[in-house]
C-alpha atoms as a PDB file:
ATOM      1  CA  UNK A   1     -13.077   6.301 -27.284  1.00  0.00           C
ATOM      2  CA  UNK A   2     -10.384   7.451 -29.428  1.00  0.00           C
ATOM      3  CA  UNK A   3      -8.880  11.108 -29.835  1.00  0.00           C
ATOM      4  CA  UNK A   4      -7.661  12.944 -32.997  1.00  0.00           C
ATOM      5  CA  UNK A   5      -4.045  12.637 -31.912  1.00  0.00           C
ATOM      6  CA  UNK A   6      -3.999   8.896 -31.968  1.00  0.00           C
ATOM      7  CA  UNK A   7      -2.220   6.932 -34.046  1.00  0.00           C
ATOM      8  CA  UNK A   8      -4.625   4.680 -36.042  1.00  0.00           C
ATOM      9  CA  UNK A   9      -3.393   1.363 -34.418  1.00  0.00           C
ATOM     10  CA  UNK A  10      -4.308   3.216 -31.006  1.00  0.00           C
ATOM     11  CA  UNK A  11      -7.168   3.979 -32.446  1.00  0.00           C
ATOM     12  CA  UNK A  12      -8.888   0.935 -34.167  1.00  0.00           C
ATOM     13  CA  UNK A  13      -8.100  -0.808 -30.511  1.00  0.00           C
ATOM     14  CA  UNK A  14      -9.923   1.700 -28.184  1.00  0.00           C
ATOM     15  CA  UNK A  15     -12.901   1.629 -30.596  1.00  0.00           C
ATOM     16  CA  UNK A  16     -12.965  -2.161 -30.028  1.00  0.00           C
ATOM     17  CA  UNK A  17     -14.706  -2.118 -26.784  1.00  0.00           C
ATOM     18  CA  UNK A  18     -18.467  -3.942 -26.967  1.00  0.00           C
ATOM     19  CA  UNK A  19     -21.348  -1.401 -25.500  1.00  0.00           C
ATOM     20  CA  UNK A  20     -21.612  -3.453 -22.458  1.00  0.00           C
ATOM     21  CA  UNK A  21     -18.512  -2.180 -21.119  1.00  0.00           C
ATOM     22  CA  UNK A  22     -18.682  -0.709 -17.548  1.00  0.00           C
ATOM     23  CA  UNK A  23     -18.074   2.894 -17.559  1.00  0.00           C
ATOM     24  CA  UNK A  24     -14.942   2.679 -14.974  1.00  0.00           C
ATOM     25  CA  UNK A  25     -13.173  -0.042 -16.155  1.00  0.00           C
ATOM     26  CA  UNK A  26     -13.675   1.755 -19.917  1.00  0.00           C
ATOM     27  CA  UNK A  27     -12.177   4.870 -18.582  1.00  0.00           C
ATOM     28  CA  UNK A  28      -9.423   3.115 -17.056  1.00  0.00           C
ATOM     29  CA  UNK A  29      -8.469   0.958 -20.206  1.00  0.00           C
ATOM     30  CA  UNK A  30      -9.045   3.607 -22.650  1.00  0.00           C
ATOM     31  CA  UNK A  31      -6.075   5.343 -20.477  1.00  0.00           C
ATOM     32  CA  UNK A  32      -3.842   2.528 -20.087  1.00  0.00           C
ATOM     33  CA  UNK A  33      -3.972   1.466 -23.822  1.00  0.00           C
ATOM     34  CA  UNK A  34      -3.686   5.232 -25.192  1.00  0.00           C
ATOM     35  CA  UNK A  35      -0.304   5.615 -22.443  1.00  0.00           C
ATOM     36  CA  UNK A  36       1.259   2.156 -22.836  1.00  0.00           C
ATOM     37  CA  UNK A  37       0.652   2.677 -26.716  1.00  0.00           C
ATOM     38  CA  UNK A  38       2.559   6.049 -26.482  1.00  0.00           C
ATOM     39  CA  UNK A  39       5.439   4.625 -24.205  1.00  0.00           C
ATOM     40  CA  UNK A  40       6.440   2.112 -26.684  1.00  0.00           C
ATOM     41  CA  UNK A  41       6.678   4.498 -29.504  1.00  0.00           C
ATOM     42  CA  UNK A  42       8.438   6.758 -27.618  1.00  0.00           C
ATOM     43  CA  UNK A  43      10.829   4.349 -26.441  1.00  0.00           C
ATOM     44  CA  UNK A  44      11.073   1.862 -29.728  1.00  0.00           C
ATOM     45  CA  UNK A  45      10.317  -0.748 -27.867  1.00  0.00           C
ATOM     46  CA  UNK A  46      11.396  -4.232 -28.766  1.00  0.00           C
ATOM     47  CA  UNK A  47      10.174  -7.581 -29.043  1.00  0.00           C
ATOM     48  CA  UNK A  48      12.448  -8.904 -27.215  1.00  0.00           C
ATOM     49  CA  UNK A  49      12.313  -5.835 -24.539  1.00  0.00           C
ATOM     50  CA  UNK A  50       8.674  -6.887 -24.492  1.00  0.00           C
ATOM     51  CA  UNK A  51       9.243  -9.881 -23.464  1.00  0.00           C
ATOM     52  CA  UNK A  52      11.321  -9.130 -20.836  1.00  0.00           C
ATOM     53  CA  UNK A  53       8.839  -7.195 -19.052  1.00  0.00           C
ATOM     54  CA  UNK A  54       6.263  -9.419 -19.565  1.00  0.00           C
ATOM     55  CA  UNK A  55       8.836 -12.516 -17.887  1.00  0.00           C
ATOM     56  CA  UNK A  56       9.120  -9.852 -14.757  1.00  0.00           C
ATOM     57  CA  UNK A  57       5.445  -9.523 -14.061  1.00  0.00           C
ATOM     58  CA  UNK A  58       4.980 -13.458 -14.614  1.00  0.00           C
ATOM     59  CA  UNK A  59       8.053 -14.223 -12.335  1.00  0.00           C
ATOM     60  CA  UNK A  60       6.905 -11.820  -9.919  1.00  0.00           C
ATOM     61  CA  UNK A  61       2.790 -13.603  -9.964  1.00  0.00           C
ATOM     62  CA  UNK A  62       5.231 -17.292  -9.320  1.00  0.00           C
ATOM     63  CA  UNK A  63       6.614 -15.554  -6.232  1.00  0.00           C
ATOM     64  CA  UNK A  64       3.579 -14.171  -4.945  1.00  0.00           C
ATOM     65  CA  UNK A  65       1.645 -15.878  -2.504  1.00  0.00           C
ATOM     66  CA  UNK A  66      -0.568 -15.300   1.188  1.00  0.00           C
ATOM     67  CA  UNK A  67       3.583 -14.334   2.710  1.00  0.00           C
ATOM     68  CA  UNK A  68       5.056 -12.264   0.208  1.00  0.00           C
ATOM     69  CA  UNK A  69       3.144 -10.162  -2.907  1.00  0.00           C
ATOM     70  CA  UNK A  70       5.902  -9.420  -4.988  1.00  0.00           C
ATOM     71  CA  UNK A  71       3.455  -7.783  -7.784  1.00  0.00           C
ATOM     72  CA  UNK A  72       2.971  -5.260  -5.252  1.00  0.00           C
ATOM     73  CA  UNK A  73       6.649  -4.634  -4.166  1.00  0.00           C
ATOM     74  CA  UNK A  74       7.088  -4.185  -7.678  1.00  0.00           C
ATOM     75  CA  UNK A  75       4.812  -1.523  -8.123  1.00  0.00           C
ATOM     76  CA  UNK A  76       5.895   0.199  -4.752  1.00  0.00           C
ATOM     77  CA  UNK A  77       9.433   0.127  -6.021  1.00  0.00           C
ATOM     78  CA  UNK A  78       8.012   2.339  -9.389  1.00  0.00           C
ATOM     79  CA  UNK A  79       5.995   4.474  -6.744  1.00  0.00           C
ATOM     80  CA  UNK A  80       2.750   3.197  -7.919  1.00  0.00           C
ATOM     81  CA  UNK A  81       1.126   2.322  -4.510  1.00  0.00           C
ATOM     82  CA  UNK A  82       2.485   5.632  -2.504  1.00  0.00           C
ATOM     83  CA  UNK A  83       0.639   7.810  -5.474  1.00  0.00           C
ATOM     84  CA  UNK A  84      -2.064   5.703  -5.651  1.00  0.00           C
ATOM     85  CA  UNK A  85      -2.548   5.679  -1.572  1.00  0.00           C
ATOM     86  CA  UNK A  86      -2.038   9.748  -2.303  1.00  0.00           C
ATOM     87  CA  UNK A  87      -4.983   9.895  -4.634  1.00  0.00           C
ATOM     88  CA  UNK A  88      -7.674   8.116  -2.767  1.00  0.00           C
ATOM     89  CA  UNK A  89      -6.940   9.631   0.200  1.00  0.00           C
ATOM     90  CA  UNK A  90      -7.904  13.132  -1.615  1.00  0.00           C
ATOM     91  CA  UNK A  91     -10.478  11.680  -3.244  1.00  0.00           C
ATOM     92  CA  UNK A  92     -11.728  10.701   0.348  1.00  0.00           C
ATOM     93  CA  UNK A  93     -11.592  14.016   1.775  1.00  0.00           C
ATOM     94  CA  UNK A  94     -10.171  12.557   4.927  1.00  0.00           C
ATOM     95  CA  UNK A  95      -7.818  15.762   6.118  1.00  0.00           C
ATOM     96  CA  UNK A  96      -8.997  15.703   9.616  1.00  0.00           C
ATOM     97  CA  UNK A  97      -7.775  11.282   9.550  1.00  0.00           C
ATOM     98  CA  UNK A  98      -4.518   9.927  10.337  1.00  0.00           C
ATOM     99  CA  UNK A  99      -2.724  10.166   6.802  1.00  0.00           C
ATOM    100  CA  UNK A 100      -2.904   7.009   5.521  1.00  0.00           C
ATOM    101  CA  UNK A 101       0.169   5.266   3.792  1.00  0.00           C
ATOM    102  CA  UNK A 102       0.917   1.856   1.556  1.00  0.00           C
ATOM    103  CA  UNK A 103       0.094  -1.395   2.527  1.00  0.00           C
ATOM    104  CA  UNK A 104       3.194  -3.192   1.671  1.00  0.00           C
ATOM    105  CA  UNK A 105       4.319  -6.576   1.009  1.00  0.00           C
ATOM    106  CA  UNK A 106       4.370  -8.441   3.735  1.00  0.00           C
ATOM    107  CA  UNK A 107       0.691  -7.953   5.555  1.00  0.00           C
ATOM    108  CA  UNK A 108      -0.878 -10.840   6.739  1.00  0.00           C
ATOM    109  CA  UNK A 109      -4.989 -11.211   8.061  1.00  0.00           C
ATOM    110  CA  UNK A 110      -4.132 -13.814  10.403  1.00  0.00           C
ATOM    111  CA  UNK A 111      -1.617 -12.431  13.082  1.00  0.00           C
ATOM    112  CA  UNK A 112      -1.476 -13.555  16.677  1.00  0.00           C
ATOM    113  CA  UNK A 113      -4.261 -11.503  18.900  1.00  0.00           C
ATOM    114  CA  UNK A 114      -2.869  -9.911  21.801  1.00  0.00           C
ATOM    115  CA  UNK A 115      -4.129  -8.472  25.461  1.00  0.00           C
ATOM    116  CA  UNK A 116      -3.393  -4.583  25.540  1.00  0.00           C
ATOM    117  CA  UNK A 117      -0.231  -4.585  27.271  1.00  0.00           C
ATOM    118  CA  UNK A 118       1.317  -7.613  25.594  1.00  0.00           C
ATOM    119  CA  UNK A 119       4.287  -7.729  23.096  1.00  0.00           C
ATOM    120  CA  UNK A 120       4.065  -8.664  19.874  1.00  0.00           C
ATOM    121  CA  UNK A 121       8.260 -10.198  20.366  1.00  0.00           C
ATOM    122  CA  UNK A 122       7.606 -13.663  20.415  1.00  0.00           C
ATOM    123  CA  UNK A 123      11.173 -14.348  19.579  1.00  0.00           C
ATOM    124  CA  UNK A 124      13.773 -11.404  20.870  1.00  0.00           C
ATOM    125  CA  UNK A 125      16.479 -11.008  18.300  1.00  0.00           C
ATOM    126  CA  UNK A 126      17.801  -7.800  19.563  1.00  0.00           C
ATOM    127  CA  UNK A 127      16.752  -4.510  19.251  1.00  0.00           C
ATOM    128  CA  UNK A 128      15.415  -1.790  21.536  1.00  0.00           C
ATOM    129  CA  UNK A 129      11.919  -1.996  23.034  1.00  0.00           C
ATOM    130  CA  UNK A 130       9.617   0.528  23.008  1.00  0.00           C
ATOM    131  CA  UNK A 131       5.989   0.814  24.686  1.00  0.00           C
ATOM    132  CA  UNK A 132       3.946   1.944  22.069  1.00  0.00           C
ATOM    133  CA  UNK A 133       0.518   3.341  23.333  1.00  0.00           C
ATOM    134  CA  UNK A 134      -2.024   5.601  22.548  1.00  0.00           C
ATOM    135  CA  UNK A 135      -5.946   6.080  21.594  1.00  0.00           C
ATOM    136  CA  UNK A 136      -8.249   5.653  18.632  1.00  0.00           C
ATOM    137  CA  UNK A 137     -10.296   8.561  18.022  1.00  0.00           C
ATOM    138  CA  UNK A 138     -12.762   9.620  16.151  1.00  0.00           C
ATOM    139  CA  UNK A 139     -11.745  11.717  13.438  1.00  0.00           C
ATOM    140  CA  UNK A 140     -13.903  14.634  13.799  1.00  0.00           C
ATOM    141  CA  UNK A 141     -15.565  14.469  17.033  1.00  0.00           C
ATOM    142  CA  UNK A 142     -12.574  13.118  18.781  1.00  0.00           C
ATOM    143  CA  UNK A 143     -14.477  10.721  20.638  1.00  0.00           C
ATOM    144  CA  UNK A 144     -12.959   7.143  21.532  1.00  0.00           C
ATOM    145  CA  UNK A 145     -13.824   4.642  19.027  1.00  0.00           C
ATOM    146  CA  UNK A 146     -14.201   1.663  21.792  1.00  0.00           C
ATOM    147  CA  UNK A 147     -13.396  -2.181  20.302  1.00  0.00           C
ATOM    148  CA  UNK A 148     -11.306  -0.912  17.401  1.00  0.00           C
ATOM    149  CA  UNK A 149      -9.107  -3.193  15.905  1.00  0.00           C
ATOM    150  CA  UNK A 150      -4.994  -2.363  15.339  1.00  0.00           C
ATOM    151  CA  UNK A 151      -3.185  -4.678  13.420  1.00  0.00           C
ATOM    152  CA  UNK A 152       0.727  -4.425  13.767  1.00  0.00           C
ATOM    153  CA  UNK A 153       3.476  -5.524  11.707  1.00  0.00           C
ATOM    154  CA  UNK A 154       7.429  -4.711  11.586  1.00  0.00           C
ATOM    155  CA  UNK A 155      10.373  -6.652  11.111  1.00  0.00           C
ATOM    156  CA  UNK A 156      12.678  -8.249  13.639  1.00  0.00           C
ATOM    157  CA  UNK A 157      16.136  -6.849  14.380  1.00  0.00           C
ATOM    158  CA  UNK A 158      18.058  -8.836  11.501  1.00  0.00           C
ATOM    159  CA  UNK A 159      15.428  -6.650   8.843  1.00  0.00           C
ATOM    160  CA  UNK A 160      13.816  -9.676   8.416  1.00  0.00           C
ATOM    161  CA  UNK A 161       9.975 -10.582   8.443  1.00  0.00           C
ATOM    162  CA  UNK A 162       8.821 -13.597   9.731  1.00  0.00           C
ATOM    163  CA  UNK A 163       7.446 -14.961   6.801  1.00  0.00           C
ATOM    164  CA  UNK A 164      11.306 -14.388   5.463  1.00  0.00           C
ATOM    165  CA  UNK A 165      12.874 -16.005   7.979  1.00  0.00           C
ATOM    166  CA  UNK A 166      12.728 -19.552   9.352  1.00  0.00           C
ATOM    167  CA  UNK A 167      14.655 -18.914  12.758  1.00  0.00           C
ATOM    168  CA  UNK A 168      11.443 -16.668  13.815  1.00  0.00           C
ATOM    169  CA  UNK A 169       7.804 -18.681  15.443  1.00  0.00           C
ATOM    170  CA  UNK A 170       5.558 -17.882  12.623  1.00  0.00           C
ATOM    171  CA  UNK A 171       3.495 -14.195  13.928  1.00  0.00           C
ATOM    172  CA  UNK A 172       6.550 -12.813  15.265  1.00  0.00           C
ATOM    173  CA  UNK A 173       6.835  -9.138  15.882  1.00  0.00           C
ATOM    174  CA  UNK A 174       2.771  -9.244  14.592  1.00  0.00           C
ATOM    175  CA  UNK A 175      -0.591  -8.502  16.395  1.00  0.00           C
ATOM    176  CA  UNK A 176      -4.090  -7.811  16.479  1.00  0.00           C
ATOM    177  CA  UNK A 177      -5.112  -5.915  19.611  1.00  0.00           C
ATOM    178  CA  UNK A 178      -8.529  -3.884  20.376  1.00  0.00           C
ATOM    179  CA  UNK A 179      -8.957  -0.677  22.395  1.00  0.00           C
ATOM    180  CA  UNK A 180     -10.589  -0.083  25.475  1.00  0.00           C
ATOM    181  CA  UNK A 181     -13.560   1.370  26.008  1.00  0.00           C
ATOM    182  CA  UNK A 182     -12.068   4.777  26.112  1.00  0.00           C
ATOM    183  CA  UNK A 183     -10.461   4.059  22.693  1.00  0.00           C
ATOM    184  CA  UNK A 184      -7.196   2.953  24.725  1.00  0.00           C
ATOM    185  CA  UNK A 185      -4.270   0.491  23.545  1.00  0.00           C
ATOM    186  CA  UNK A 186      -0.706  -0.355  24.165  1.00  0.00           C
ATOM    187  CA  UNK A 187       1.774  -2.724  23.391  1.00  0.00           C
ATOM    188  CA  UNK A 188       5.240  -3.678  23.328  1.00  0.00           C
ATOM    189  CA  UNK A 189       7.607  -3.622  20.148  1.00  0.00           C
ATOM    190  CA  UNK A 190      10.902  -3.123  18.815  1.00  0.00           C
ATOM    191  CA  UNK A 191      12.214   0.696  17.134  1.00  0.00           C
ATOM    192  CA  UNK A 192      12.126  -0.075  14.255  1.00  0.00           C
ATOM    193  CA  UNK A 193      15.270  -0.299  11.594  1.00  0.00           C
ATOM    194  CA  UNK A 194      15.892   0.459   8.066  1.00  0.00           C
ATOM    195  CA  UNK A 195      15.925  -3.124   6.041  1.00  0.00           C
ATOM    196  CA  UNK A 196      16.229  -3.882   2.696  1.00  0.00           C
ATOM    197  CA  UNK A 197      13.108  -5.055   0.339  1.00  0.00           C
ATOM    198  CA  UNK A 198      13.668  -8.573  -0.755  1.00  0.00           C
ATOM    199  CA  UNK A 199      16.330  -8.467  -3.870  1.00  0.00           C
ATOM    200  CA  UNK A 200      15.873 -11.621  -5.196  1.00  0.00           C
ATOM    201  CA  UNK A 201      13.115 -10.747  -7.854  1.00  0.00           C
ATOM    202  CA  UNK A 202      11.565  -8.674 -10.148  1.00  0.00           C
ATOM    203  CA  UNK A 203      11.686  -5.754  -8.047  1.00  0.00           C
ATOM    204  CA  UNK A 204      15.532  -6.165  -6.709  1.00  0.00           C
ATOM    205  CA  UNK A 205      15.713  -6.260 -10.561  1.00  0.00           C
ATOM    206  CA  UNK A 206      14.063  -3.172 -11.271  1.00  0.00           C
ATOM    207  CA  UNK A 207      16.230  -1.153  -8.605  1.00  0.00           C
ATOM    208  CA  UNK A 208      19.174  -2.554 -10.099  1.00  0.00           C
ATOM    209  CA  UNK A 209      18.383  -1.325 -13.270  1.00  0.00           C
ATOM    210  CA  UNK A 210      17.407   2.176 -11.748  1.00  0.00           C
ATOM    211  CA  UNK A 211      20.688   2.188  -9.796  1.00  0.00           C
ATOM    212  CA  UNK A 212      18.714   2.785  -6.450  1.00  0.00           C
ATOM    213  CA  UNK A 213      19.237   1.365  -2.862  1.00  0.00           C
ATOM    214  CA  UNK A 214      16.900  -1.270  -2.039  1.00  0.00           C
ATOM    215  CA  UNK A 215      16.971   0.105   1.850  1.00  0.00           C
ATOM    216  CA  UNK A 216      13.406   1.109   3.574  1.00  0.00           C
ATOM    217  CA  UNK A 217      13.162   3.554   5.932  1.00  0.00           C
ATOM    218  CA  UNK A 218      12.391   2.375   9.337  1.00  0.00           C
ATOM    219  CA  UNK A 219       8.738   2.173   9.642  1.00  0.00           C
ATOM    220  CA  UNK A 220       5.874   0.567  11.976  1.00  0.00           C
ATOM    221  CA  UNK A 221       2.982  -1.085   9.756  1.00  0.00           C
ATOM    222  CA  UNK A 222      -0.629  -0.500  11.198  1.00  0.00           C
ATOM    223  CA  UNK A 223      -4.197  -1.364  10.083  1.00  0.00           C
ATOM    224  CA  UNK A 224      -7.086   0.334  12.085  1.00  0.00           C
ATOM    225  CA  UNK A 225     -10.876  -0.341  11.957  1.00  0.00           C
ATOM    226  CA  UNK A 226     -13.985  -1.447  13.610  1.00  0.00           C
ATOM    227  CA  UNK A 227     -17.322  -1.485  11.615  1.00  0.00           C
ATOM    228  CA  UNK A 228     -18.472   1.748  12.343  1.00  0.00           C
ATOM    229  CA  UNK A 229     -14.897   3.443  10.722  1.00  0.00           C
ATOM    230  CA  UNK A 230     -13.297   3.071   7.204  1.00  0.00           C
ATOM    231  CA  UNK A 231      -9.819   0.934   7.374  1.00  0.00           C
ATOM    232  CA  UNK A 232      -6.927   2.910   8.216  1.00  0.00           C
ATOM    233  CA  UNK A 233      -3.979   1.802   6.813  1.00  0.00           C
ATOM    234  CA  UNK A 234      -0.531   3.387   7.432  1.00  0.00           C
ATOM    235  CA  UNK A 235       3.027   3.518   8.481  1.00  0.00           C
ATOM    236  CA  UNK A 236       4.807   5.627  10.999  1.00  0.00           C
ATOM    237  CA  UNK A 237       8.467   6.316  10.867  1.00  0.00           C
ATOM    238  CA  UNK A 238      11.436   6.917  13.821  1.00  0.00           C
ATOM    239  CA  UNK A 239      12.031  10.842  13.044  1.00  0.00           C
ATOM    240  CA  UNK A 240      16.169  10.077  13.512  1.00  0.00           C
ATOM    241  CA  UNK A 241      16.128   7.199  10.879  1.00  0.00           C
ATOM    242  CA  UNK A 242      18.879   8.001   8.266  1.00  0.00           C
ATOM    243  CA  UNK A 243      16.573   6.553   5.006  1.00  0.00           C
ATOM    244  CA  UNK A 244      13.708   9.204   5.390  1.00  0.00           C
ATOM    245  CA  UNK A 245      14.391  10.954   2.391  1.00  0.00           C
ATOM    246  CA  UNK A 246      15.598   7.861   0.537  1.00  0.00           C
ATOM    247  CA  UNK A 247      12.765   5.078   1.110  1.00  0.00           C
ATOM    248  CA  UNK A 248      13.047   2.393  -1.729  1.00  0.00           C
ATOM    249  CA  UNK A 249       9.294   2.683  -2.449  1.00  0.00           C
ATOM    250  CA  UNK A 250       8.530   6.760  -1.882  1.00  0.00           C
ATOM    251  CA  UNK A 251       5.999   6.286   1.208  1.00  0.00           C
ATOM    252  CA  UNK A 252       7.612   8.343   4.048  1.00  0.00           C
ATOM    253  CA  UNK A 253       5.057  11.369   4.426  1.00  0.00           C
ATOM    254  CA  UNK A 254       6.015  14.199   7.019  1.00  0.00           C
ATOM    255  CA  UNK A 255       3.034  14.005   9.433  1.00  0.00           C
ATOM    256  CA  UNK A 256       3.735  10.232   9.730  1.00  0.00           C
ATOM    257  CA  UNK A 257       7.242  11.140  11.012  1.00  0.00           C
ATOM    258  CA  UNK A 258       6.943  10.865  14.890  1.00  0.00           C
ATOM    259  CA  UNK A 259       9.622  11.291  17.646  1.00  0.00           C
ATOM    260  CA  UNK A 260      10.730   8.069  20.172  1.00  0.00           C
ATOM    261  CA  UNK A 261      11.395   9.401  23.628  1.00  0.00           C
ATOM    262  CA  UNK A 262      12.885   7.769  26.462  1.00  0.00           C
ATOM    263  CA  UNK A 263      10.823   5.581  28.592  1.00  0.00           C
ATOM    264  CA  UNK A 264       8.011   6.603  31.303  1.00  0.00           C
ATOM    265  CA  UNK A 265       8.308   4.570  34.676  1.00  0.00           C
ATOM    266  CA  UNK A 266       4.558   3.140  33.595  1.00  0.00           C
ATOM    267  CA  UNK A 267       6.648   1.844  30.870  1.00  0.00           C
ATOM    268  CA  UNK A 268       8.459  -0.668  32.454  1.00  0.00           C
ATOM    269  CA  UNK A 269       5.524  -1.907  34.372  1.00  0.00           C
ATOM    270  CA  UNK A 270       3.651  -3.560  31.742  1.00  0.00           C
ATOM    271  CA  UNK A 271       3.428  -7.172  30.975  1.00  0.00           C
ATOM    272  CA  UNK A 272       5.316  -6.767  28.122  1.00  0.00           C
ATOM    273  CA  UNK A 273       8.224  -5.289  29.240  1.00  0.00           C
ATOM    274  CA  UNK A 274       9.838  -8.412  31.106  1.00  0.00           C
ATOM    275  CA  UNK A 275      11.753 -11.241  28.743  1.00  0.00           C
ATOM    276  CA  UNK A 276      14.168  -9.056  26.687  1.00  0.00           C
ATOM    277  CA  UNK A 277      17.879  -8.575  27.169  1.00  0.00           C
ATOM    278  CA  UNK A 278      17.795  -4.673  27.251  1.00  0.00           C
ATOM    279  CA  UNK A 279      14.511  -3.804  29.069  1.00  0.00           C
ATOM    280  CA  UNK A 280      12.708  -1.346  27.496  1.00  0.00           C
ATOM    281  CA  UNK A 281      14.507   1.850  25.853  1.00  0.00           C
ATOM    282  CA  UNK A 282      11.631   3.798  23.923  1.00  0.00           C
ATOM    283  CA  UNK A 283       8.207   4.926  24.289  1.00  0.00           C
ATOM    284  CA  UNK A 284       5.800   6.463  21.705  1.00  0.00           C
ATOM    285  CA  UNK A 285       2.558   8.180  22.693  1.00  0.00           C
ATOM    286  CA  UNK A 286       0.605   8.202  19.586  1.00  0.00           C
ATOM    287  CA  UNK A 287      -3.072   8.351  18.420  1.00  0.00           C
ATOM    288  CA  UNK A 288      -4.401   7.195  15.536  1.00  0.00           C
ATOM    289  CA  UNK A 289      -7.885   9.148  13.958  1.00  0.00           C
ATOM    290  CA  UNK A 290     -10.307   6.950  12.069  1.00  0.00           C
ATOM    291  CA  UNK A 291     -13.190   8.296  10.187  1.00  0.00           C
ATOM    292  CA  UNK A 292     -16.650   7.149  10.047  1.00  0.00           C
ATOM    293  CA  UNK A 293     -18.017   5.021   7.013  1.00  0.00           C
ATOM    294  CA  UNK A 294     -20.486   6.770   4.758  1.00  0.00           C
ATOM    295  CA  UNK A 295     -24.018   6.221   6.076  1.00  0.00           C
END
């Protein structure tokens, strides 16, 4: 498809697509060629600025692997992901859900499964513990959605994940755990802090160049579902954190913001609660809302 205004390089390119083409990934091309045409005549760009960018995006495939995806920190660090995430979740219709938010960097499939009650600090590098508990719900009847699965992933105390850091087990401050039958879980963490995104690539690079902090704002990763509910996927972020309206890759939303309050005696009673220098300092009382998949 081509369109009067293009220029006739633009032009002779779109109209090279064969007539077995799928429909979606034609309408997405056509886009990207006719934008990424216009950006480098706007710009006069280069050669050798070409080539640059192209040595970023191979340098940041090198670095990517099952620990770190550094093709998608780069594209969080442009806002790609958090508008992306903000698109499908109105193309979804899912207003009565938890909002969702980006998936980030550093998920990983194969965590460490946990008992409701346990903590997910295998290694205690500081940092104050908090009883995080709650219910998964159905999204519009509100009923408990019984053997869901939440999937939980933060950094330690030193900002660090354990994938980035050889002093932590491997799993640390990671979990799988499943609700009860009345949609019930709970677990122990760590608040969590602001940390830096890794600096050392493409996307430090790119934040350089943009003159930007590299600092996230403190945030809890989570992954919800079970197979009768569509994947939830989403962060939740300390309401006091200083970075809130500064987050390196744009995913804070407001109605993910949540409040910490001091501890609950039933805090200090679960398993979880014993090992750590400081006993536990937080509790969150939070419910996640999951909606069904399309029958």
């Amino acid at each position: 498809m081509s369109y009067p205004e293009d220029e006739p390089f633009t032009a002779s390119v779109l109209a090279s697509f064969g007539p077995a083409a799928p429909v979606r990934a034609k309408e997405i091309l056509t886009s990207l060629i006719r934008h990424l045409h216009a950006v480098c005549r706007e710009v006069n760009l280069t050669t050798e600025e070409l080539y640059v960018g192209l040595d970023a995006l191979n340098r940041a495939g090198r670095m990517s692997d099952a620990k770190r995806n550094e093709t998608l920190l780069v594209s969080d660090c442009l806002g790609v992901e958090a508008l992306v995430d903000e698109i499908t979740h109105k193309i979804l219709a899912e207003q009565t859900s938890t909002n969702t938010c980006i998936l980030g960097p550093f998920y990983r499939a194969d965590a460490p499964r946990y008992e409701n009650g346990d903590s997910i600090i295998q290694k205690y590098l500081g940092g104050e513990v908090t009883w995080y508990h709650g219910r998964i719900l159905d999204a519009d009847s509100g009923k408990p959605v019984a053997g869901a699965e939440l999937n939980v992933w933060e950094c330690a105390a030193n900002g660090l994940y354990d994938q980035q850091d050889p002093s932590q087990p491997d799993g640390n401050m990671r979990g799988i755990f499943h609700a009860d039958e009345d949609g019930r879980y709970d677990f122990y963490c760590i608040k969590p802090i602001p940390y830096p995104v890794p600096y050392d690539g493409p996307a430090g690079d790119i934040l350089k160049l943009m003159d930007r902090s590299p600092f996230r704002a403190a945030h809890i990763h989570f992954m919800v579902e079970s197979e009768t509910h569509r994947r939830l996927v989403t962060q939740v972020f300390p309401s006091d954190d200083a970075y809130l309206n500064r987050d390196s890759v744009y995913a804070v939303k407001n109605d993910l913001i949540i409040r910490f309050e001091p501890p609950t005696p039933e805090a200090m009673k679960g398993r979880g609660a014993r090992g750590t220098e400081s006993g536990v300092q937080w509790e969150v009382n939070y419910d996640f809302r999951i909606k069904k998949r399309p029958t």
